[in-house]
C-alpha atoms as a PDB file:
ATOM      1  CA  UNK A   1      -3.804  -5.819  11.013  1.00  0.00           C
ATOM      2  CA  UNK A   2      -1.682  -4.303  13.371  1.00  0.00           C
ATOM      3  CA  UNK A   3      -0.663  -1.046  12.071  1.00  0.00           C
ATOM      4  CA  UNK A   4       0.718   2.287  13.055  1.00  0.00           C
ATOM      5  CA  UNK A   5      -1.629   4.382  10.753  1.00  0.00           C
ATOM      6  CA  UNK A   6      -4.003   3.069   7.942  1.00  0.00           C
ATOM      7  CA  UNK A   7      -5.898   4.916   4.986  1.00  0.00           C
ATOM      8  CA  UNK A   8      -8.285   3.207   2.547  1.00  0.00           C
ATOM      9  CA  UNK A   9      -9.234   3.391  -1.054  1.00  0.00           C
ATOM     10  CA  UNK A  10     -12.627   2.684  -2.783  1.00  0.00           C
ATOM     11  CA  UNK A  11     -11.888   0.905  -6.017  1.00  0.00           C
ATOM     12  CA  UNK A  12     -14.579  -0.136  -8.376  1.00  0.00           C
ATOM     13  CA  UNK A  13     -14.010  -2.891 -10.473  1.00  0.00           C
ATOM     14  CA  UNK A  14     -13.499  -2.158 -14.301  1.00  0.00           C
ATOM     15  CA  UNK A  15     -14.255  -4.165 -17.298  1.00  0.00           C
ATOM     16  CA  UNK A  16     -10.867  -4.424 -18.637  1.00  0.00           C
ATOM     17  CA  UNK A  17      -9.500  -5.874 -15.016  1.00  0.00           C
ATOM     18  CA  UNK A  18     -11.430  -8.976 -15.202  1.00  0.00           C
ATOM     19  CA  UNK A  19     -10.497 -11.438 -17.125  1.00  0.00           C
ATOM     20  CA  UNK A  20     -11.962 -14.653 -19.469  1.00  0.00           C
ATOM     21  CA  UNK A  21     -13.736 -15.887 -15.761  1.00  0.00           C
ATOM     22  CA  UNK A  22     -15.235 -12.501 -15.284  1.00  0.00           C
ATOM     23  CA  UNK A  23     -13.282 -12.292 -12.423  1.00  0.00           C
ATOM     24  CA  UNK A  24     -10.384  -9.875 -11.434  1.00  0.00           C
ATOM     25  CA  UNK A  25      -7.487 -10.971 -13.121  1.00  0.00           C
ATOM     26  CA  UNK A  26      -4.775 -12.149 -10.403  1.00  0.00           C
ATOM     27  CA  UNK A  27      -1.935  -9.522 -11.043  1.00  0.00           C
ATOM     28  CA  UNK A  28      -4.433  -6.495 -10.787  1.00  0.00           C
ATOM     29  CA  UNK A  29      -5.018  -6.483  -7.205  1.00  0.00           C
ATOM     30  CA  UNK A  30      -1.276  -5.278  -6.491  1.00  0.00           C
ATOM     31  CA  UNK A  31      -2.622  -2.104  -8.510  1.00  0.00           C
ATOM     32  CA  UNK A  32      -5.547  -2.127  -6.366  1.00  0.00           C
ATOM     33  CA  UNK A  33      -2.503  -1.844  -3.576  1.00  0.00           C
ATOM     34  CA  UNK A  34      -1.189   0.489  -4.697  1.00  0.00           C
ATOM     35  CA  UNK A  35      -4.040   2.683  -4.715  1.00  0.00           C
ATOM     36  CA  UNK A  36      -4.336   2.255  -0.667  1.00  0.00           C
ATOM     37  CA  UNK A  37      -0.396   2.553  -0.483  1.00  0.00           C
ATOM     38  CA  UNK A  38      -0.463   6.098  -2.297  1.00  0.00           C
ATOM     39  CA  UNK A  39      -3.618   7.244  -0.016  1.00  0.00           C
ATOM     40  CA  UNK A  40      -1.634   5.834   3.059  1.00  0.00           C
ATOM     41  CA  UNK A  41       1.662   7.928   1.396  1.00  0.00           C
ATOM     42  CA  UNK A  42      -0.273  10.876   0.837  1.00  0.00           C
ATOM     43  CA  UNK A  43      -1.551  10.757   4.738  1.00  0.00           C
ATOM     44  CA  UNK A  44       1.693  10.734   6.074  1.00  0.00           C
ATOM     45  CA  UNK A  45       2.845  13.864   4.084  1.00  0.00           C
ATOM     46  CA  UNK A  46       5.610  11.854   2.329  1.00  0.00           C
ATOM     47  CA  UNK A  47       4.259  10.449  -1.369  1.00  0.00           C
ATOM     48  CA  UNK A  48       6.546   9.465  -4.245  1.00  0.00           C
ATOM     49  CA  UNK A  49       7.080  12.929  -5.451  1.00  0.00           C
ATOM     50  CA  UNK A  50       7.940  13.785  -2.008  1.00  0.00           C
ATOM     51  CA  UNK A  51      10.257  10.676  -1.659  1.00  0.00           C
ATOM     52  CA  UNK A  52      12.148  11.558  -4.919  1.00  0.00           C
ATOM     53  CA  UNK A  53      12.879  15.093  -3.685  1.00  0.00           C
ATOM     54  CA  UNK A  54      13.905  14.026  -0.425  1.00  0.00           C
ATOM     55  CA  UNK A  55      16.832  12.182  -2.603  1.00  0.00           C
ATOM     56  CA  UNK A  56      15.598   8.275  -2.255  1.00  0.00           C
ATOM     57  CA  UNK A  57      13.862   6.006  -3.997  1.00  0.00           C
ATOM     58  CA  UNK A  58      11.564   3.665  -2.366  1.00  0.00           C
ATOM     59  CA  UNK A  59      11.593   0.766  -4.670  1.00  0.00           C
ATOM     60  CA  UNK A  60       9.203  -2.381  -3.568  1.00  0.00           C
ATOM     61  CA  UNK A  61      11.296  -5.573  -2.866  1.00  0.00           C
ATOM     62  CA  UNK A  62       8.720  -8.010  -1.625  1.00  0.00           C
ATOM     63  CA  UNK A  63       4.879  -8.665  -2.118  1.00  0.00           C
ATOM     64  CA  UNK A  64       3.120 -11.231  -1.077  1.00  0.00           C
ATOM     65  CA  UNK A  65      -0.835 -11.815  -1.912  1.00  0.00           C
ATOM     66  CA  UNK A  66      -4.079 -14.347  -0.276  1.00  0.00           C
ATOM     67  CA  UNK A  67      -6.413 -14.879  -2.489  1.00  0.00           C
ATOM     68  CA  UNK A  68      -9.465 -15.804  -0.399  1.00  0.00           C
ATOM     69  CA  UNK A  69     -12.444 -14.903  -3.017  1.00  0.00           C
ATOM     70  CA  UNK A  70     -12.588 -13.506  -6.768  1.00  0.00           C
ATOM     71  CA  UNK A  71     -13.572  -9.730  -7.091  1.00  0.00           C
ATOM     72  CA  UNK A  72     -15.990  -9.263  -9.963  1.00  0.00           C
ATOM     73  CA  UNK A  73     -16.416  -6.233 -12.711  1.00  0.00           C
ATOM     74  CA  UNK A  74     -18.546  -3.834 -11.297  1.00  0.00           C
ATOM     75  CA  UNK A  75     -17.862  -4.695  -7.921  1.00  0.00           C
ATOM     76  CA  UNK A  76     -17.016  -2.079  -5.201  1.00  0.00           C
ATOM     77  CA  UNK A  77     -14.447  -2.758  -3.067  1.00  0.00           C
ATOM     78  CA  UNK A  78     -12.567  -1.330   0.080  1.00  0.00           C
ATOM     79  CA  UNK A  79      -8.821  -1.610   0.354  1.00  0.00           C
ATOM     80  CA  UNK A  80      -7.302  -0.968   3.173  1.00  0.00           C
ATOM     81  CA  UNK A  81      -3.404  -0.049   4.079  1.00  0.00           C
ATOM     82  CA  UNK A  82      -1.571  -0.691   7.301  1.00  0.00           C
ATOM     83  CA  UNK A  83       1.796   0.679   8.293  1.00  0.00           C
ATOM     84  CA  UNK A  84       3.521  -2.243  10.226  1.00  0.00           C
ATOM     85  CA  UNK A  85       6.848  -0.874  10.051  1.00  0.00           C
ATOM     86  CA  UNK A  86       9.023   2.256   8.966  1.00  0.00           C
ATOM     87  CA  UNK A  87      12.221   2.246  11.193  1.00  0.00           C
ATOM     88  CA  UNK A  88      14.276   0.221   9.054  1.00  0.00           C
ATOM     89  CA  UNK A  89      11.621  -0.645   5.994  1.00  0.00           C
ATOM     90  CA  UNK A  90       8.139   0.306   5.151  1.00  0.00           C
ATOM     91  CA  UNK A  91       5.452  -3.187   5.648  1.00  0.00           C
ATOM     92  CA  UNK A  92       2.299  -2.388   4.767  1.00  0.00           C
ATOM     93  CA  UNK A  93      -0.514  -4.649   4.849  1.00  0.00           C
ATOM     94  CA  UNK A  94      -3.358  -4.873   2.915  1.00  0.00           C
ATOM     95  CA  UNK A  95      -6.920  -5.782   3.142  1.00  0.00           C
ATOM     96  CA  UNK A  96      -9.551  -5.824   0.117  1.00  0.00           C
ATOM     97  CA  UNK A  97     -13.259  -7.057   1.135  1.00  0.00           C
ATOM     98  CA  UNK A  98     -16.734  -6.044  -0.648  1.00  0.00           C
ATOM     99  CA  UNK A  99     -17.634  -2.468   0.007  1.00  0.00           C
ATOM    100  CA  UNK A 100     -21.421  -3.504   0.610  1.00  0.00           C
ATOM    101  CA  UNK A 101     -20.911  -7.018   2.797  1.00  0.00           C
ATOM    102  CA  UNK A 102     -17.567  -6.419   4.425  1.00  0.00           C
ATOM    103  CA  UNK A 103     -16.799  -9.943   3.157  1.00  0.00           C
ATOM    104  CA  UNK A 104     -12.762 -10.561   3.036  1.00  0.00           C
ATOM    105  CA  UNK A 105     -11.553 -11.157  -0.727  1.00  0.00           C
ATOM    106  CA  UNK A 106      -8.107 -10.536  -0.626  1.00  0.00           C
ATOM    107  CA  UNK A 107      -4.987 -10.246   1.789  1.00  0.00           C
ATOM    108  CA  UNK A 108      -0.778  -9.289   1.740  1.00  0.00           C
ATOM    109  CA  UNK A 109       1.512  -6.958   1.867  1.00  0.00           C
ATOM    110  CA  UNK A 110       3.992  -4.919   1.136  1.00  0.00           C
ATOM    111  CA  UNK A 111       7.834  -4.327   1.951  1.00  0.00           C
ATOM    112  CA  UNK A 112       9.805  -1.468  -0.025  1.00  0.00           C
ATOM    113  CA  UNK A 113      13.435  -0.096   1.544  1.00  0.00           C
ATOM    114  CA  UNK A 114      14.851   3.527   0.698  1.00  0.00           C
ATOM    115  CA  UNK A 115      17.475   3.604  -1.762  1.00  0.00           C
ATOM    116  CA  UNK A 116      20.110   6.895  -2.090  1.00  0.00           C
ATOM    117  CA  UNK A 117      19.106   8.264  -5.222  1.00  0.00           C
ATOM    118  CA  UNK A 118      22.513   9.262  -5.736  1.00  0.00           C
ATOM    119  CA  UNK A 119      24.512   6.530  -5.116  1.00  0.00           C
ATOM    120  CA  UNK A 120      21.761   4.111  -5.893  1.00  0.00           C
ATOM    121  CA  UNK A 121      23.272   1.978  -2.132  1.00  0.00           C
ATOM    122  CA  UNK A 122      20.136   0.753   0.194  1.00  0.00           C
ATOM    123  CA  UNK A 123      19.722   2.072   3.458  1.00  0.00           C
ATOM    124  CA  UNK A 124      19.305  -0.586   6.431  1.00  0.00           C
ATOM    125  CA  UNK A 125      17.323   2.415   8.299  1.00  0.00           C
ATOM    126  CA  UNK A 126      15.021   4.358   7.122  1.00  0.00           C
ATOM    127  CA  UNK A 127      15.753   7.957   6.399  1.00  0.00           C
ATOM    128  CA  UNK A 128      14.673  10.683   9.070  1.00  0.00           C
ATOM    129  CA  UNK A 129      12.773  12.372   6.207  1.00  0.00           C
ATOM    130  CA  UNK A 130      10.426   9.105   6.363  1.00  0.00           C
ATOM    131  CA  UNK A 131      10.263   8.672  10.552  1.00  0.00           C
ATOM    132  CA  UNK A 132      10.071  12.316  11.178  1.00  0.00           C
ATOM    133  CA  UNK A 133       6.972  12.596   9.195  1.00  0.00           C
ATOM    134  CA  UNK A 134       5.398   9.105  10.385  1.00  0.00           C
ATOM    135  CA  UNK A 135       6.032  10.456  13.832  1.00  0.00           C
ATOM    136  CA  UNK A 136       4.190  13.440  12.833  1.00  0.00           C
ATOM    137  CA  UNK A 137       1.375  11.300  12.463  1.00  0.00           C
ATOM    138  CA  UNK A 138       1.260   9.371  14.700  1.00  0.00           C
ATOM    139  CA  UNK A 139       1.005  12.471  16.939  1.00  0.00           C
ATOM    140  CA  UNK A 140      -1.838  13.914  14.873  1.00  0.00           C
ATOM    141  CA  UNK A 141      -3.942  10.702  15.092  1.00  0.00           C
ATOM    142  CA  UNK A 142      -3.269  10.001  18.942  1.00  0.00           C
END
């Protein structure tokens, strides 16, 4: 990855996310995402309560997934998000491997763009309540 900031997750794999295989069902590992993207959110001061107040909504308008190697129930495993970008979108990338071996399991990312929660239009840059705060820390981690 080549982010700006990252924050991490620890997920361990329920029963009722894997599926007849015993494996992780496919669509779950966007919610496994999203459990990085919200750590990586809460990290930069600006979550999706935060957003919602600031008067946008930050809905999600591309994901893409690599599927390298089945999770399994029980498993433990590390996801990790990346800020890529936040001037004009926010990319995030994400990487899920074994807590234990390190081993890679799954890859992708994230794009969402700030909507005015008034006039429901989409912004083509990002609001200053999103790169102030980024910039914040940025600073704080140098």
């Amino acid at each position: 990855m080549r982010e700006l900031l990252r924050a991490e997750a620890l997920v361990q794999v329920p029963f009722y996310d894997v599926d007849i295989m015993r494996v992780v069902w496919h669509g779950h590992y966007l919610k496994y995402f999203e459990r990085a993207r919200c750590a990586l959110l809460d990290d930069i001061d600006y979550n999706y309560s935060q957003m919602e107040a600031s008067g946008y909504l930050w809905p999600i308008v591309d994901t893409r997934i690599k599927y390298i190697k089945s999770a399994r129930f029980n498993q433990w495993l590390r996801v990790k998000a990346g800020l890529v970008e936040y001037e004009n979108r926010l990319h995030i990338e994400y990487v899920i491997t074994d807590r234990d071996s390190g081993e890679r399991l799954c890859k992708g990312h994230s794009i969402q763009v700030a909507v005015d929660a008034k006039t429901r239009e989409m912004c083509y840059v990002s609001p200053a309540q999103l790169t102030d705060k980024v910039r914040a820390s940025l600073e704080r981690n140098a």
